[in-house]
Protein backbone atom coordinates (compact mmCIF):
# COMPACT_ATOMS: atom_id res chain seq x y z
CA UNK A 1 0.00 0.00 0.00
CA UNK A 2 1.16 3.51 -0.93
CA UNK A 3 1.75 5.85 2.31
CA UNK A 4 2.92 4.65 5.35
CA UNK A 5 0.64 4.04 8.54
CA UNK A 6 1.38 5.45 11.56
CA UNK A 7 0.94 4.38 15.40
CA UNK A 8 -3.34 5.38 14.89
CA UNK A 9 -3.83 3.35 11.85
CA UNK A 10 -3.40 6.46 9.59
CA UNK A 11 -1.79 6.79 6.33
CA UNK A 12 0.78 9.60 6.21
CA UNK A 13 0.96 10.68 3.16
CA UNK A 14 4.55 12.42 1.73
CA UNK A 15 5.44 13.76 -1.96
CA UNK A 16 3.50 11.92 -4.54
CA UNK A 17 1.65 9.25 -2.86
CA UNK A 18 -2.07 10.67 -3.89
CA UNK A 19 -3.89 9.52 -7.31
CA UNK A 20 -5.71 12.11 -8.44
CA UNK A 21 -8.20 11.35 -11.07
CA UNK A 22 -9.85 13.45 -13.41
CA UNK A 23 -13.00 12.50 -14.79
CA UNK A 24 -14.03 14.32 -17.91
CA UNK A 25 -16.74 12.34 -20.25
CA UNK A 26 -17.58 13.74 -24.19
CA UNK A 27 -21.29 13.53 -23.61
CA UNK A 28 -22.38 17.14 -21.55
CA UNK A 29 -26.17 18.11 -22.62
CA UNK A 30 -26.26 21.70 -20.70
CA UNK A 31 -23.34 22.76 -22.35
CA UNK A 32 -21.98 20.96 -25.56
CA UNK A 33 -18.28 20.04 -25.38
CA UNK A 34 -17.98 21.51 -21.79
CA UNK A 35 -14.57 20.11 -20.72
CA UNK A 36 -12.63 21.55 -23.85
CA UNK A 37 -14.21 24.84 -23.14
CA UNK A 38 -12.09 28.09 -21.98
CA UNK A 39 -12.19 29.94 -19.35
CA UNK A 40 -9.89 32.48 -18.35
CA UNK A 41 -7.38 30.95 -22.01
CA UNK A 42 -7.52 27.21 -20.62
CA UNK A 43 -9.51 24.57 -21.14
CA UNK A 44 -11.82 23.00 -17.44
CA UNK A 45 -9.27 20.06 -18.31
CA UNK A 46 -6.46 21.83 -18.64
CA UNK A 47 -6.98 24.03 -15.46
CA UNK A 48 -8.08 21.14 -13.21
CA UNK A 49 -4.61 19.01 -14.42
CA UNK A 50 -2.44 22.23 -13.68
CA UNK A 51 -3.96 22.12 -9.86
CA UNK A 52 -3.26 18.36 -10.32
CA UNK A 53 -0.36 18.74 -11.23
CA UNK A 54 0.39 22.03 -8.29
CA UNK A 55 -0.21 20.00 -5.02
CA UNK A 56 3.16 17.95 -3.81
CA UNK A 57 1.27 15.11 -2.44
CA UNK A 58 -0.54 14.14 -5.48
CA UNK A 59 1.77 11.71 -7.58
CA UNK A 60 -0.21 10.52 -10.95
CA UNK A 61 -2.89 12.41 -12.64
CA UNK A 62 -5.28 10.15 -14.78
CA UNK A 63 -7.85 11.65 -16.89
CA UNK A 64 -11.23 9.20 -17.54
CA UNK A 65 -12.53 10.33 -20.35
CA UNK A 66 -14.64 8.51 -23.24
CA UNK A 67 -13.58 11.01 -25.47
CA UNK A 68 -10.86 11.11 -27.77
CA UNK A 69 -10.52 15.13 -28.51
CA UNK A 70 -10.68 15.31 -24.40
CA UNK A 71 -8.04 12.75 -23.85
CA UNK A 72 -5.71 14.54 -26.35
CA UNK A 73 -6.33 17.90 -24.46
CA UNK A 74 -5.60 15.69 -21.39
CA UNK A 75 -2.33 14.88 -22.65
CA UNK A 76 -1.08 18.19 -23.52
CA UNK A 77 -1.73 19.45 -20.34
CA UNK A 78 0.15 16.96 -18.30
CA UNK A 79 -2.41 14.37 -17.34
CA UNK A 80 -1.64 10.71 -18.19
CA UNK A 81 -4.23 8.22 -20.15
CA UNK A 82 -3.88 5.19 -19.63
CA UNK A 83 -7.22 3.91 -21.33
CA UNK A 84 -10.56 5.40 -22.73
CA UNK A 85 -13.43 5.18 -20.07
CA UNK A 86 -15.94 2.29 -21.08
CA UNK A 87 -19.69 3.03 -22.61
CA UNK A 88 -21.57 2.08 -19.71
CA UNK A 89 -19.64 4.59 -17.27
CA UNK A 90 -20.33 7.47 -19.49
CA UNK A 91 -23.45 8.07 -19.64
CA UNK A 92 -26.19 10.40 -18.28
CA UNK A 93 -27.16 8.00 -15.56
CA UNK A 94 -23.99 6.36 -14.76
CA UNK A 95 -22.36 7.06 -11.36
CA UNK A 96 -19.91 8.98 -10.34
CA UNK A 97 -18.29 6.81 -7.91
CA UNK A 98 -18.11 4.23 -10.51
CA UNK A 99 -15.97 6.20 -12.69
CA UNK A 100 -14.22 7.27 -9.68
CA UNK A 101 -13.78 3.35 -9.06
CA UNK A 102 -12.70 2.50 -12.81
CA UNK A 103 -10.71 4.71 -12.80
CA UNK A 104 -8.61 4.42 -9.50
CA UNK A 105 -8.33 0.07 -10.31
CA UNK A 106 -6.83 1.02 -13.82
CA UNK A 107 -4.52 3.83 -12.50
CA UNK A 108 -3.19 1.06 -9.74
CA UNK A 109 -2.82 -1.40 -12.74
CA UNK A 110 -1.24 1.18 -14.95
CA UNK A 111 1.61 2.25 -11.63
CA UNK A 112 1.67 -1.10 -10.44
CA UNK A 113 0.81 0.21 -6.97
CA UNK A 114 -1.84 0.43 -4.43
CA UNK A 115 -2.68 3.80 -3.89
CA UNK A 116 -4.45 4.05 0.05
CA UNK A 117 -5.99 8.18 -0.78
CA UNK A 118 -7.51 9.61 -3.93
CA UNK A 119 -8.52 12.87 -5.21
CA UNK A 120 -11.41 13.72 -7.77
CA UNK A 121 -11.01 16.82 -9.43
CA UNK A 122 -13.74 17.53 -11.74
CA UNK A 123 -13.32 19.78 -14.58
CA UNK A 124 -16.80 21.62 -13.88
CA UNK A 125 -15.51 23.72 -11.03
CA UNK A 126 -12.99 26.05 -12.75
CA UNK A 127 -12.01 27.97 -9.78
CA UNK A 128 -10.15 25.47 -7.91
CA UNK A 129 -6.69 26.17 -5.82
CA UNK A 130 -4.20 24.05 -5.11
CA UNK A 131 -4.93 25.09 -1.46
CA UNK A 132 -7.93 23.62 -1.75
CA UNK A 133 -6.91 20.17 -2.37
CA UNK A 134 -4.38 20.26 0.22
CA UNK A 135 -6.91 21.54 2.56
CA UNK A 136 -9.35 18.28 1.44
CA UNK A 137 -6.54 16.03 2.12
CA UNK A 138 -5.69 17.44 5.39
CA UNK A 139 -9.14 17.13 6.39
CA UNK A 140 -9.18 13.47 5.18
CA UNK A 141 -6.59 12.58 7.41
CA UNK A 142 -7.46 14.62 10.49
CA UNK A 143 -9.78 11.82 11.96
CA UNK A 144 -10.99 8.46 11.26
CA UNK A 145 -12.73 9.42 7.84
CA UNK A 146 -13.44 8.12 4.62
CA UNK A 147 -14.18 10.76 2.63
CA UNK A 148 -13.84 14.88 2.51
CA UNK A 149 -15.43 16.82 0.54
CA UNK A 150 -15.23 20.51 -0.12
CA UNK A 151 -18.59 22.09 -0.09
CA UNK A 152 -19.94 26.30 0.02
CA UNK A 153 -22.67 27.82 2.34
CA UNK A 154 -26.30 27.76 0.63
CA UNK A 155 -27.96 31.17 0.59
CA UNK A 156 -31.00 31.10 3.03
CA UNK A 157 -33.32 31.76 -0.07
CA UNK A 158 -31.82 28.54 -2.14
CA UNK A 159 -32.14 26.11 1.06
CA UNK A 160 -35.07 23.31 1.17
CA UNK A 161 -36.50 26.03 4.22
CA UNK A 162 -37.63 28.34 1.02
CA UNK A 163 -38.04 25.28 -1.35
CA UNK A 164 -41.36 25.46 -3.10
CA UNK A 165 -42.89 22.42 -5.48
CA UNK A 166 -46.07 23.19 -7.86
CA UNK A 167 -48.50 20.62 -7.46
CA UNK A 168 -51.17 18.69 -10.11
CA UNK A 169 -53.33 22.25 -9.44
CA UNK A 170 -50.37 24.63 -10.31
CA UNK A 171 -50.69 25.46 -6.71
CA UNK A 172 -47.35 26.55 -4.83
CA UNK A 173 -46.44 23.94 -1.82
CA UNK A 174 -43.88 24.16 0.77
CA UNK A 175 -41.00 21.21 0.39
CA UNK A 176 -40.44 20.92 4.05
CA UNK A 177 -43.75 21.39 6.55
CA UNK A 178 -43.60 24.91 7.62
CA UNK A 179 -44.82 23.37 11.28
CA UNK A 180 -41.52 21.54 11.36
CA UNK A 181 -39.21 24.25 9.39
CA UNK A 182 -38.20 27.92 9.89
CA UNK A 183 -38.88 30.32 6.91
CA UNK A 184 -37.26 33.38 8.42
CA UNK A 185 -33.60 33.48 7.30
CA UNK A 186 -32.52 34.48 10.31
CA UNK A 187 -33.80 31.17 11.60
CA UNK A 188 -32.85 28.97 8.97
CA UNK A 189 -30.00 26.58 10.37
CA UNK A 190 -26.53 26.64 8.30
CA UNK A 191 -26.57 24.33 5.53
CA UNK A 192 -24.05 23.74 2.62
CA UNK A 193 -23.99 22.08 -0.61
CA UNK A 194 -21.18 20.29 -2.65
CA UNK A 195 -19.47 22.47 -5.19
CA UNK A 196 -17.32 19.96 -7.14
CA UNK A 197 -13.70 21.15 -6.15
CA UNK A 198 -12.24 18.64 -4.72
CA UNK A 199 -13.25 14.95 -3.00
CA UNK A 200 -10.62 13.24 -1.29
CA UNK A 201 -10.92 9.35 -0.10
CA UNK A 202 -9.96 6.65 1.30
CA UNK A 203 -9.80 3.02 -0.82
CA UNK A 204 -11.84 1.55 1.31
CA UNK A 205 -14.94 4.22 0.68
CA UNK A 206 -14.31 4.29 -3.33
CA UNK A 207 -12.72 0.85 -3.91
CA UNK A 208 -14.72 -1.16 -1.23
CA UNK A 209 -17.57 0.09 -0.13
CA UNK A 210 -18.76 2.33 -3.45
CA UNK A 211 -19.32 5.55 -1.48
CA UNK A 212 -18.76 9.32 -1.54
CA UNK A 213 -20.23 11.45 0.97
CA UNK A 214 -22.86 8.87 2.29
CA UNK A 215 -20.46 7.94 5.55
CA UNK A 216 -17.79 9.80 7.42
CA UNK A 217 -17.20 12.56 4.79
CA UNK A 218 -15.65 15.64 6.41
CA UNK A 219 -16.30 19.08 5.52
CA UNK A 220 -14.04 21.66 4.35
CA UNK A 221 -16.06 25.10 3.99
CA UNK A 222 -15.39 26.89 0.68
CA UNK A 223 -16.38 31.05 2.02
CA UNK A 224 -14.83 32.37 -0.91
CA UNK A 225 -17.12 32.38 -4.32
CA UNK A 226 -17.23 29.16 -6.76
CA UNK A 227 -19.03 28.16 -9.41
CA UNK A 228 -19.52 24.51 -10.61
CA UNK A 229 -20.41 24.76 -14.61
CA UNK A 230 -23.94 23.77 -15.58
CA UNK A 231 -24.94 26.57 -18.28
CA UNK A 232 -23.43 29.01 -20.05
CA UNK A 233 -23.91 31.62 -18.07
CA UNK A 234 -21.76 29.53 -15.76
CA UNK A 235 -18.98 29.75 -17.83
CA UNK A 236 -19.14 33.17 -17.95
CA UNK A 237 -19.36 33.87 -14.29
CA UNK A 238 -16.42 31.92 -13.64
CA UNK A 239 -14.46 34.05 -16.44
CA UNK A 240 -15.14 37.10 -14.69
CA UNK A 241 -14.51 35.79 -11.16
CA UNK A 242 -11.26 34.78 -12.30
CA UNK A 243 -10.34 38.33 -14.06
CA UNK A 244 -11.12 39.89 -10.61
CA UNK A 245 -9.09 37.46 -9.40
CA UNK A 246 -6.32 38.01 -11.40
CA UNK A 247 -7.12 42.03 -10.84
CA UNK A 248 -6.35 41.52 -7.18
CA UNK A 249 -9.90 41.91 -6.32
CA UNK A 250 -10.56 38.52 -5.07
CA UNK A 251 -12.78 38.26 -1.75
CA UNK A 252 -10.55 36.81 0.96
CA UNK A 253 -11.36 33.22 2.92
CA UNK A 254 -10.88 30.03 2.01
């Protein structure tokens, strides 16, 4: 097993002993040919494989991809491919953990080396640090847990407190029961949602047991703003957030 294990049962991890994976499939619907898109003068793949490629800890970067044009874009930019990912993990409905999986077994085949911690860096969330992976992998290994996951606060007026659903009638209805749930935002408890820039695991969650965040996933707060790409007005947020960035008018945070 990469890493060695200390007097706790944890894996220390030292210079290159991380897989990172990259997972980057041809077949976006909300925005056509997303991972080859620019933003900022680089491709989502190009900027997630030069984080990738940033943090000490993270050894080989594999990109799974089903696409050819994205694998060559992979390759320019650093990222090894080792093998084009199969049909049936590259669709709309297939899971992200089984990429994940696929991808992680094929990397250890391809190194010919067991590889105890992971990271997932998906193209999709452009404004990704370096400091933010190292943050996710020093959460990971603060505590007995399988997973960490980076994640941002949710506005009051986007949480499931302000939810509404239209019924058969076109009536508005509450998601939660306002007996049971706070409306005022003042009231409404924290709550945070994932925002794609970085997952870090253990084998045993990915490999094993086929999980993500469902079990012992720690948090690590993103305050500063993010965007994960869905549309194209995505795209264009996270061009301008990164020229203010790059302007020096970045909010501060993590």
């Amino acid at each position: 097993m990469s890493g060695t294990v200390g007097e706790s049962g944890d894996v220390a991890l030292g210079p290159g002993e991380v897989l990172a994976i990259i997972p980057a499939r041809g077949g976006s619907k909300g925005v056509p040919g997303k991972n080859l898109r620019e933003v900022g003068g680089a491709s989502l793949v190009a900027r997630a494989a030069a984080v990738a490629l940033a943090v000490p800890r993270i050894g080989p970067a594999v990109l799974s991809t089903d696409d050819p044009a994205i694998a060559e874009e992979g390759r320019r930019a650093g990222l090894a491919v080792p093998f084009l990912r199969p049909a049936e993990l590259s669709g709309d409905l297939a899971l992200g953990v089984d990429a994940w999986r696929h991808a992680w077994l094929a990397g250890e085949e391809e190194y010919g080396r067991r590889f105890a911690v992971s990271v997932l860096l998906e193209p999709s969330s452009p404004l990704r640090r370096p400091a933010d992976v190292e943050r996710t992998l020093d959460a990971l290994l603060s505590g007995p847990h399988l997973v960490a996951a980076t994640v941002s606060p949710t506005p009051a007026h986007y949480t499931p407190n302000k939810t509404l659903t239209i019924d058969d009638a076109g009536h508005l209805r509450p998601l939660l029961d306002p007996a049971d749930s706070p409306s005022l935002r003042q009231l409404i408890p924290a709550q945070h949602h994932r925002n794609g820039l970085c997952y870090a695991a253990r084998r045993e969650a990915v490999v094993d047991a086929r999980t993500i965040v469902e079990d012992r996933c720690a948090a690590v707060v993103v305050q500063r703003p993010v965007v994960n790409v869905d549309t194209e007005l995505d795209l264009e947020l996270a061009a301008w957030l990164l020229a203010r960035e790059a302007a020096g008018g970045a909010e501060a945070g993590a």
